[in-house]
PDB file of N, CA and C in Angstrom:
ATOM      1  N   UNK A   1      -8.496   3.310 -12.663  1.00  0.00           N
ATOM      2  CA  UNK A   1      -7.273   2.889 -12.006  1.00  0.00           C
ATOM      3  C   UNK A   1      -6.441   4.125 -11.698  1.00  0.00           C
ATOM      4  N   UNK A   2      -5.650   4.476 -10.824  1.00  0.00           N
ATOM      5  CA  UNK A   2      -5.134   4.847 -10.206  1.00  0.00           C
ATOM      6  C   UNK A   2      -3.212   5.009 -10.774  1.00  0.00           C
ATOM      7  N   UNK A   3      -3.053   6.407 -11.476  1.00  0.00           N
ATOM      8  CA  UNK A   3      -1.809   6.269 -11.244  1.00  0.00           C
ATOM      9  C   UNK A   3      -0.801   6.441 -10.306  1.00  0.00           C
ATOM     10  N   UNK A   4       0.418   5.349 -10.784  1.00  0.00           N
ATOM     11  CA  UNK A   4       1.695   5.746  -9.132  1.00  0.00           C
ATOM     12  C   UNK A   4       1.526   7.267  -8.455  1.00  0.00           C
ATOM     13  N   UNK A   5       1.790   7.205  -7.313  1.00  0.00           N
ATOM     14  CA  UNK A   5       1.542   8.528  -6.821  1.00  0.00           C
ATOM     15  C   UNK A   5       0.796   9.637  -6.409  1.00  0.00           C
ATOM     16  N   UNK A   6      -0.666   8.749  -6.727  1.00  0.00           N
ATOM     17  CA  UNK A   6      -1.889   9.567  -7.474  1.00  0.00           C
ATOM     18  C   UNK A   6      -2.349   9.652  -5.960  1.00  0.00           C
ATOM     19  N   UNK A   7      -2.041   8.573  -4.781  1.00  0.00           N
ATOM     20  CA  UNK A   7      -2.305   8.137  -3.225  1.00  0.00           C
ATOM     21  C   UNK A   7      -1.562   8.334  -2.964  1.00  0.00           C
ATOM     22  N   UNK A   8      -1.807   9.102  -1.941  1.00  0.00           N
ATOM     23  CA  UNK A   8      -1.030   9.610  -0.775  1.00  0.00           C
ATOM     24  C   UNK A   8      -1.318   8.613   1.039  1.00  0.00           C
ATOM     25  N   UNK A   9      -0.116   8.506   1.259  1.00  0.00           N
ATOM     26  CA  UNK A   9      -1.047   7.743   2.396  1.00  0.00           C
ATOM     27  C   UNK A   9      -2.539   8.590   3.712  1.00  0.00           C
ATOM     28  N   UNK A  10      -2.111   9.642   3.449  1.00  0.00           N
ATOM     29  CA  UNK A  10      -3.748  10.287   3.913  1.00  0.00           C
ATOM     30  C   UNK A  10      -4.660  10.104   3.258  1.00  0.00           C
ATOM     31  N   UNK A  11      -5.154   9.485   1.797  1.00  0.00           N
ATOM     32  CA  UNK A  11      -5.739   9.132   1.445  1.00  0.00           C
ATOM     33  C   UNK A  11      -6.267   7.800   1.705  1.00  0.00           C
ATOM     34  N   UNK A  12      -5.439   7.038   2.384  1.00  0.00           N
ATOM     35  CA  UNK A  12      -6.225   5.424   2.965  1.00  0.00           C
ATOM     36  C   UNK A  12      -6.938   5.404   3.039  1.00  0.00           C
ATOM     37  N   UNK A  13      -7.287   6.386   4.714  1.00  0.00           N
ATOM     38  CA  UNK A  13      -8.985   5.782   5.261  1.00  0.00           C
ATOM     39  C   UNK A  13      -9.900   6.219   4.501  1.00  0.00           C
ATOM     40  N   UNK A  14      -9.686   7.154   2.996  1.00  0.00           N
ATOM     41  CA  UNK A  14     -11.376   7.058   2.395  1.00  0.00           C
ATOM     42  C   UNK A  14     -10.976   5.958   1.232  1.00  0.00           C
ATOM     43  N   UNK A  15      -9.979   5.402   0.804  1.00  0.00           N
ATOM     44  CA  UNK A  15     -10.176   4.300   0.259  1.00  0.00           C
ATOM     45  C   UNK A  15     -11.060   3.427   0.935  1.00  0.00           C
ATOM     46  N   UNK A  16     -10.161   2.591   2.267  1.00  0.00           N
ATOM     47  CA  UNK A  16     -10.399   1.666   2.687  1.00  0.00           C
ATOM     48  C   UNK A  16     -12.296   1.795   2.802  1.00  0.00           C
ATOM     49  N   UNK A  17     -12.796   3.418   3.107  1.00  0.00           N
ATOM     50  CA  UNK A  17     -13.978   3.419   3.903  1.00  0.00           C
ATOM     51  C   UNK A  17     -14.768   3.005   2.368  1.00  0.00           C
ATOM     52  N   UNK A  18     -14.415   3.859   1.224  1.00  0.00           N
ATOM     53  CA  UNK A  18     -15.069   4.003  -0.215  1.00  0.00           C
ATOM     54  C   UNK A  18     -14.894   2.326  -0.946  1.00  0.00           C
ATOM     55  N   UNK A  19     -14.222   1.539  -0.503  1.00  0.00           N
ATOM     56  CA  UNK A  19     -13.886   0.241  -1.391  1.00  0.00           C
ATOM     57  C   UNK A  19     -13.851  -0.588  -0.796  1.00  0.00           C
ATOM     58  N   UNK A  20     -14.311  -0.838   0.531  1.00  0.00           N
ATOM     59  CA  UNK A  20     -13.757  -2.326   1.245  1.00  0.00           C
ATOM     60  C   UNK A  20     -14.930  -3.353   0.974  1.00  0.00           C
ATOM     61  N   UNK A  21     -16.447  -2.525   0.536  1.00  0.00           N
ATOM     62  CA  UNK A  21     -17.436  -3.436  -0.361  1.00  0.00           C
ATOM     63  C   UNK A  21     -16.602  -4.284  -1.698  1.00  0.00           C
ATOM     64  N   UNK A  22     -16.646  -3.121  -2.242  1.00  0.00           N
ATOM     65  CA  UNK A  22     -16.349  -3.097  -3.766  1.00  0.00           C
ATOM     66  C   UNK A  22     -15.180  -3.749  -4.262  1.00  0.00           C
ATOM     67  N   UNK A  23     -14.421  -3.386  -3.555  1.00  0.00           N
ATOM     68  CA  UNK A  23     -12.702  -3.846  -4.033  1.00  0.00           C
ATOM     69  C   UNK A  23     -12.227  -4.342  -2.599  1.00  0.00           C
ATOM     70  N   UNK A  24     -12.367  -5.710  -2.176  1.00  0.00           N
ATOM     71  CA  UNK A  24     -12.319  -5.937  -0.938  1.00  0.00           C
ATOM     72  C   UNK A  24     -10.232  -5.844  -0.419  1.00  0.00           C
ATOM     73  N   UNK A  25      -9.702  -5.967  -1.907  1.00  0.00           N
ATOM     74  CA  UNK A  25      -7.980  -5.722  -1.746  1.00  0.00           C
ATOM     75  C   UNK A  25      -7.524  -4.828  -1.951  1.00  0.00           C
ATOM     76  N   UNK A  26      -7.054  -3.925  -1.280  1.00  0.00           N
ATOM     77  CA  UNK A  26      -5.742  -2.763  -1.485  1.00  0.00           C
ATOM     78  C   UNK A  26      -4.301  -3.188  -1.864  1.00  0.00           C
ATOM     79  N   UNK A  27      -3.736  -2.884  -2.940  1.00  0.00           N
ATOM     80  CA  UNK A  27      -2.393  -3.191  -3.572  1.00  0.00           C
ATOM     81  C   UNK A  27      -1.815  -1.718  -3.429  1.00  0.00           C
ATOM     82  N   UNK A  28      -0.722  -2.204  -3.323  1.00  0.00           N
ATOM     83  CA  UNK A  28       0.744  -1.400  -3.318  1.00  0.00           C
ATOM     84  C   UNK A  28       1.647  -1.630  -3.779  1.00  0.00           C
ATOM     85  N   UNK A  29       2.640  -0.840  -4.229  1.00  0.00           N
ATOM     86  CA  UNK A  29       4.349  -1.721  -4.388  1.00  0.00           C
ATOM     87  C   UNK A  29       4.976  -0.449  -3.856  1.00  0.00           C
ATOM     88  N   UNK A  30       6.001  -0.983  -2.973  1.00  0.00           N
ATOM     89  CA  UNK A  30       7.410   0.158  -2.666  1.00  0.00           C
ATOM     90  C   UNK A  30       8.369  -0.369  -3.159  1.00  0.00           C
ATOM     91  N   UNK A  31       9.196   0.592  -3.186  1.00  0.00           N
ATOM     92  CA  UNK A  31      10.098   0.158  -3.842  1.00  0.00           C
ATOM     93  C   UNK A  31      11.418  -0.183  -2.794  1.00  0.00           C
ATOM     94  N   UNK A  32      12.227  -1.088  -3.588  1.00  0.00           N
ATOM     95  CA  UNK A  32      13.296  -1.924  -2.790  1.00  0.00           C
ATOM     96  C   UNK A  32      14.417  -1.606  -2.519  1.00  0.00           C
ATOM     97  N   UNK A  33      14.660  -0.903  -4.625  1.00  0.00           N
ATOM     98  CA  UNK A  33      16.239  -0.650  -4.684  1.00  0.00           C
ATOM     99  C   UNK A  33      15.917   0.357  -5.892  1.00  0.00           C
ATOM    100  N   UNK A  34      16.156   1.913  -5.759  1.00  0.00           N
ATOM    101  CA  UNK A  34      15.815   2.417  -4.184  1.00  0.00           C
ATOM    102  C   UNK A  34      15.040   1.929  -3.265  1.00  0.00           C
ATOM    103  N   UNK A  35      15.686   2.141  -1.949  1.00  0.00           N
ATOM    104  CA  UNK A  35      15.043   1.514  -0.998  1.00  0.00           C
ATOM    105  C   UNK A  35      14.184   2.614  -0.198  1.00  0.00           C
ATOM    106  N   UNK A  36      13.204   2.152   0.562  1.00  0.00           N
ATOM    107  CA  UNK A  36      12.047   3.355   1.324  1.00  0.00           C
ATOM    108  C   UNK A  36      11.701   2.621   2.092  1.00  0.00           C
ATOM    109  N   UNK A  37      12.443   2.789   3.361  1.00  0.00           N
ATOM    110  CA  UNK A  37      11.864   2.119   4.747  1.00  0.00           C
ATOM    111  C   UNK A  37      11.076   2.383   5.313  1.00  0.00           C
ATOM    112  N   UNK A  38      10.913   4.112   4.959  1.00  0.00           N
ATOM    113  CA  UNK A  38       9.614   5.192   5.366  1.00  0.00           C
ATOM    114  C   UNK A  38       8.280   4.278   5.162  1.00  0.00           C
ATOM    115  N   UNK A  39       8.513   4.314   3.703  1.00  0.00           N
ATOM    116  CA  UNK A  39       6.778   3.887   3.202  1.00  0.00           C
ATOM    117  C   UNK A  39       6.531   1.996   3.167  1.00  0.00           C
ATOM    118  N   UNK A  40       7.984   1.356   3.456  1.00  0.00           N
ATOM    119  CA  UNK A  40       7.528   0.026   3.528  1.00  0.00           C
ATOM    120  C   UNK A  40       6.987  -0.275   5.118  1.00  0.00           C
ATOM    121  N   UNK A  41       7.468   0.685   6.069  1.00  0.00           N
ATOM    122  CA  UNK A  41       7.253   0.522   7.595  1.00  0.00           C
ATOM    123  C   UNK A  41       5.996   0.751   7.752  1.00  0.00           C
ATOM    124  N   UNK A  42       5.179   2.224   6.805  1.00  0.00           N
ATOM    125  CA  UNK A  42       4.311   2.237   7.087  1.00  0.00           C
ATOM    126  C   UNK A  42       3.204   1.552   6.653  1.00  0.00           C
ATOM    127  N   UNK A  43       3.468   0.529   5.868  1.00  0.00           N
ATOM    128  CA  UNK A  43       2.378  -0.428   4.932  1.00  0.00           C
ATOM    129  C   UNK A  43       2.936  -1.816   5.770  1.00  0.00           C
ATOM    130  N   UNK A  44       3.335  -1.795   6.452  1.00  0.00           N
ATOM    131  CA  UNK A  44       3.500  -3.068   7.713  1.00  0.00           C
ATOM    132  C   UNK A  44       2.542  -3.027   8.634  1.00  0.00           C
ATOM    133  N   UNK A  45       2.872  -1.532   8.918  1.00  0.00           N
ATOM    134  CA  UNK A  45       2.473  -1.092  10.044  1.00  0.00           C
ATOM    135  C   UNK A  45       0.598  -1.517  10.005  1.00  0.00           C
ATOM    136  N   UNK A  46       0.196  -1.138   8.531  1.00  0.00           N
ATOM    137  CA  UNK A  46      -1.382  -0.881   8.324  1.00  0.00           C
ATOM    138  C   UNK A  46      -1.934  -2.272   7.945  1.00  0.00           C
ATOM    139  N   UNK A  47      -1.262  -3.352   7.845  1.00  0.00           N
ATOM    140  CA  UNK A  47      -1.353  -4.685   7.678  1.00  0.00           C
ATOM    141  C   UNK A  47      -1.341  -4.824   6.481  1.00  0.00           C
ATOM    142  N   UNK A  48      -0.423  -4.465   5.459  1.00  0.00           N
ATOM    143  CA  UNK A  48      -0.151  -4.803   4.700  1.00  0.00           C
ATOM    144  C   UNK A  48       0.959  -6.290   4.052  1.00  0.00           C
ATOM    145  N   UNK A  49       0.644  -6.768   3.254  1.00  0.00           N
ATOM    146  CA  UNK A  49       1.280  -8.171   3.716  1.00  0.00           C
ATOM    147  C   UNK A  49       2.591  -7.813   2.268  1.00  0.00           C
ATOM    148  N   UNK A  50       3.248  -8.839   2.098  1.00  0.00           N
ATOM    149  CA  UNK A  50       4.027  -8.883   0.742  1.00  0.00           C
ATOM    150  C   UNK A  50       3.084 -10.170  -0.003  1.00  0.00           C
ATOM    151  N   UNK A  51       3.155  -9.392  -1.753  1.00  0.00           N
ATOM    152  CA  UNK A  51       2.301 -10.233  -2.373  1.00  0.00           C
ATOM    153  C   UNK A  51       3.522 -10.580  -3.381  1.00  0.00           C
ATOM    154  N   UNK A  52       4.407 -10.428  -3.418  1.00  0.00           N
ATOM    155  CA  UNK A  52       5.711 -10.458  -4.722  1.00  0.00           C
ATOM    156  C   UNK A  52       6.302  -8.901  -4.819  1.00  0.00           C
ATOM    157  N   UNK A  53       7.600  -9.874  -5.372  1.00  0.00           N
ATOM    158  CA  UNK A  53       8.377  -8.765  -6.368  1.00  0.00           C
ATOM    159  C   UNK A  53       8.525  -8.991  -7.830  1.00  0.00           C
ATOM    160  N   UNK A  54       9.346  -7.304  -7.885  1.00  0.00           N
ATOM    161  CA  UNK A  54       9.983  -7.643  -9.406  1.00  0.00           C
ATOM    162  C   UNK A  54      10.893  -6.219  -9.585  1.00  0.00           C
ATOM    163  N   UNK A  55      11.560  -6.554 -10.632  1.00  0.00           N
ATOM    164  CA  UNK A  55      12.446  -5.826 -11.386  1.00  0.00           C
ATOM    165  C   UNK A  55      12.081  -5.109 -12.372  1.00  0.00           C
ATOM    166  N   UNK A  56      12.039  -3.787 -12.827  1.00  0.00           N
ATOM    167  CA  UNK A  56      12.091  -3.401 -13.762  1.00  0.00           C
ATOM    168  C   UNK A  56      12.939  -3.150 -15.054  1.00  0.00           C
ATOM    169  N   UNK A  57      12.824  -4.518 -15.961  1.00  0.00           N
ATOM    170  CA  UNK A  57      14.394  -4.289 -16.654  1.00  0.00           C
ATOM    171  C   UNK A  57      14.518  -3.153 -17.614  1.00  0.00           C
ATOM    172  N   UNK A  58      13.635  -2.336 -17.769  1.00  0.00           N
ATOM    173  CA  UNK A  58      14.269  -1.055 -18.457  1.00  0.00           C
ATOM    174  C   UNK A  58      15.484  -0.265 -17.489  1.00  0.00           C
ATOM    175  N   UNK A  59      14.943  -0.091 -16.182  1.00  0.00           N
ATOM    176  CA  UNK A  59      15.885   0.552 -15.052  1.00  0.00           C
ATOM    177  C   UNK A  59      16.403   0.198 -13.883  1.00  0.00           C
ATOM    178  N   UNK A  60      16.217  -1.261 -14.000  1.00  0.00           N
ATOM    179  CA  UNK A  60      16.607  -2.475 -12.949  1.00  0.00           C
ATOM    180  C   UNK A  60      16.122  -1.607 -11.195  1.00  0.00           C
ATOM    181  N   UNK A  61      14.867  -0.636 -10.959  1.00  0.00           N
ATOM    182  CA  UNK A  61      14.262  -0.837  -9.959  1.00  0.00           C
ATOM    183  C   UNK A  61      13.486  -1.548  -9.860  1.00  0.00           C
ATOM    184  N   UNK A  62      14.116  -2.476  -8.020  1.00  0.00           N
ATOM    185  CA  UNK A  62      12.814  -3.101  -7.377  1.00  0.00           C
ATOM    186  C   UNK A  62      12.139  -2.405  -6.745  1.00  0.00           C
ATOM    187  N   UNK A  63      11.059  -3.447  -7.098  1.00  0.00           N
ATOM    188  CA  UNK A  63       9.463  -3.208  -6.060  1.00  0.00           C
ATOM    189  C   UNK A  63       9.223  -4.871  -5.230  1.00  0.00           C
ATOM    190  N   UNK A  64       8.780  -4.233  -4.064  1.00  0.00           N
ATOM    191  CA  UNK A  64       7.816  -5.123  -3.321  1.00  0.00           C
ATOM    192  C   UNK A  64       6.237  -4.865  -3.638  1.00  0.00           C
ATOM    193  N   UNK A  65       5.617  -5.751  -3.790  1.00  0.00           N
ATOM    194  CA  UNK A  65       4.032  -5.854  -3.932  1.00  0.00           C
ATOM    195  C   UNK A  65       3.393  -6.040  -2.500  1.00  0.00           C
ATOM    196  N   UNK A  66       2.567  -5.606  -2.145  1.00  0.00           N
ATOM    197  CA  UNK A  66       2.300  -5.211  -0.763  1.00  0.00           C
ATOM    198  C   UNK A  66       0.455  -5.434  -1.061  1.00  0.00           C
ATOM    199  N   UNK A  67      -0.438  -6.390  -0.364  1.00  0.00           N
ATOM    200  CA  UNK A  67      -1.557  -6.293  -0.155  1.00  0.00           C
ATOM    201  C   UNK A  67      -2.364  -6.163   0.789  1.00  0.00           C
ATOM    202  N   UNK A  68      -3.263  -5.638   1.160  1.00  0.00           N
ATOM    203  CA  UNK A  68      -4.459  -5.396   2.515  1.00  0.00           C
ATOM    204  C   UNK A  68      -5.973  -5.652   2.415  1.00  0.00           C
ATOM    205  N   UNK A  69      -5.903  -6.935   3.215  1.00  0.00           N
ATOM    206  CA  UNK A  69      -7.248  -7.710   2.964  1.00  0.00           C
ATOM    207  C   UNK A  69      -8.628  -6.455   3.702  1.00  0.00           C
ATOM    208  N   UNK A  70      -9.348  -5.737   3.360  1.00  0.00           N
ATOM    209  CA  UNK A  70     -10.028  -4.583   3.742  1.00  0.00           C
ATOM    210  C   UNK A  70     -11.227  -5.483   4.484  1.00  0.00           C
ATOM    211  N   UNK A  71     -11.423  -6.377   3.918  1.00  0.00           N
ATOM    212  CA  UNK A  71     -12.728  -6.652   4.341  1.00  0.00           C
ATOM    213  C   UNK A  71     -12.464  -7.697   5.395  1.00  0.00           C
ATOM    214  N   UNK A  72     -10.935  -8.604   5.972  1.00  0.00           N
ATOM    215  CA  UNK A  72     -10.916  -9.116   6.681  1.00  0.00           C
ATOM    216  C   UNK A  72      -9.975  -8.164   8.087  1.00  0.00           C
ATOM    217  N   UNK A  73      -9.142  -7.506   7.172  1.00  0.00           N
ATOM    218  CA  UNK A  73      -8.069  -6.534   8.357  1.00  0.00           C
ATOM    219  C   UNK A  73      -9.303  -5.720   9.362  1.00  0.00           C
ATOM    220  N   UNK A  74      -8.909  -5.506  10.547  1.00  0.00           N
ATOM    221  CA  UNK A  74      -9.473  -4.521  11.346  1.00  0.00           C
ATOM    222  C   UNK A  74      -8.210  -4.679  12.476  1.00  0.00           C
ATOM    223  N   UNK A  75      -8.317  -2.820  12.762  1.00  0.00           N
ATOM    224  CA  UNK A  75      -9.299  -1.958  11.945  1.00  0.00           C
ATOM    225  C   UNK A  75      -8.704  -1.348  10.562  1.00  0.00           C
ATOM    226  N   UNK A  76      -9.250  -0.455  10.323  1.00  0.00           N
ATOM    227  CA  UNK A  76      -9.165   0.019   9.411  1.00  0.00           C
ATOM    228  C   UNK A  76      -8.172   1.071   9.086  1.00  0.00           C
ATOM    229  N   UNK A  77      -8.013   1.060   8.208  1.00  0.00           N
ATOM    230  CA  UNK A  77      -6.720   2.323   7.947  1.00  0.00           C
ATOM    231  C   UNK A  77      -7.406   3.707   8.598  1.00  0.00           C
ATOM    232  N   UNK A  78      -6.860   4.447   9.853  1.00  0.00           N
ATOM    233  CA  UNK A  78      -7.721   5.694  10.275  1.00  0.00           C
ATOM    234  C   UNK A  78      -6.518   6.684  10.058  1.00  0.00           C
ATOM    235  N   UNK A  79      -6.971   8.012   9.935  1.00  0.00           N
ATOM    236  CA  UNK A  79      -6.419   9.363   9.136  1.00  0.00           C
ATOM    237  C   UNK A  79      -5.738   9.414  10.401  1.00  0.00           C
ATOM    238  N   UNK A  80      -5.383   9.203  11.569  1.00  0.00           N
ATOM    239  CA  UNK A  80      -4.302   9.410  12.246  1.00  0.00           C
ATOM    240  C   UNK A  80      -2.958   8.512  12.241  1.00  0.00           C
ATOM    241  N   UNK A  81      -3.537   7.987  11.897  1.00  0.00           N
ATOM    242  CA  UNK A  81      -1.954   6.605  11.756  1.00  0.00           C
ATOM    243  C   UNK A  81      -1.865   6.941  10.382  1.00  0.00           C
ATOM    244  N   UNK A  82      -2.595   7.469   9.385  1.00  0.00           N
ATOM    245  CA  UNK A  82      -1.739   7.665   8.088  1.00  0.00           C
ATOM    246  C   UNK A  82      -1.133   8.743   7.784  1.00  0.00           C
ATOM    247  N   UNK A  83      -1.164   9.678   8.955  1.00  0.00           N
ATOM    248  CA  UNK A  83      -0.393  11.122   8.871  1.00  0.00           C
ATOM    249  C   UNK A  83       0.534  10.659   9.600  1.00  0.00           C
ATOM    250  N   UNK A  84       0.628   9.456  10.577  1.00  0.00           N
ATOM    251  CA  UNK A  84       1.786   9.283  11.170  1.00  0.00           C
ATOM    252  C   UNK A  84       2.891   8.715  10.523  1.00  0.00           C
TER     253      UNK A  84
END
């Protein structure tokens, strides 16, 4: 598993290419509050859907949960739209 941060969004398209057998879902969470329009626009953008939220009550940040069906989305996450 994968820690926060550990993905970069240039890293997509060898997820998507390395896991869309294997792990046919890509998960995410951005966060809410703080808010990041940057990285929620761009997980719209890649067909990412909302799967839930939540709160963190140690530090009361939200997250949105964000999923991408790999094996039904096309196309695919490509290294130019994730540098964009």
């Amino acid at each position: 598993m994968l820690a926060p941060r550990d993905v970069a969004p240039a890293d997509y398209p060898a997820l998507n290419d390395a896991h869309a057998a294997a792990l046919p879902i890509l998960a995410c969470e951005v966060n809410l509050d703080p808010a990041n329009p940057g990285s929620m626009a761009f997980h719209v953008k890649q067909g990412f859907r909302p799967a839930g939220e939540a709160t963190d009550p140690r530090n009361g940040k939200r997250v949105r949960y964000l999923v991408r069906d790999l094996a039904a989305v096309s196309p695919p996450i490509s290294a130019a739209a994730a540098a964009s």
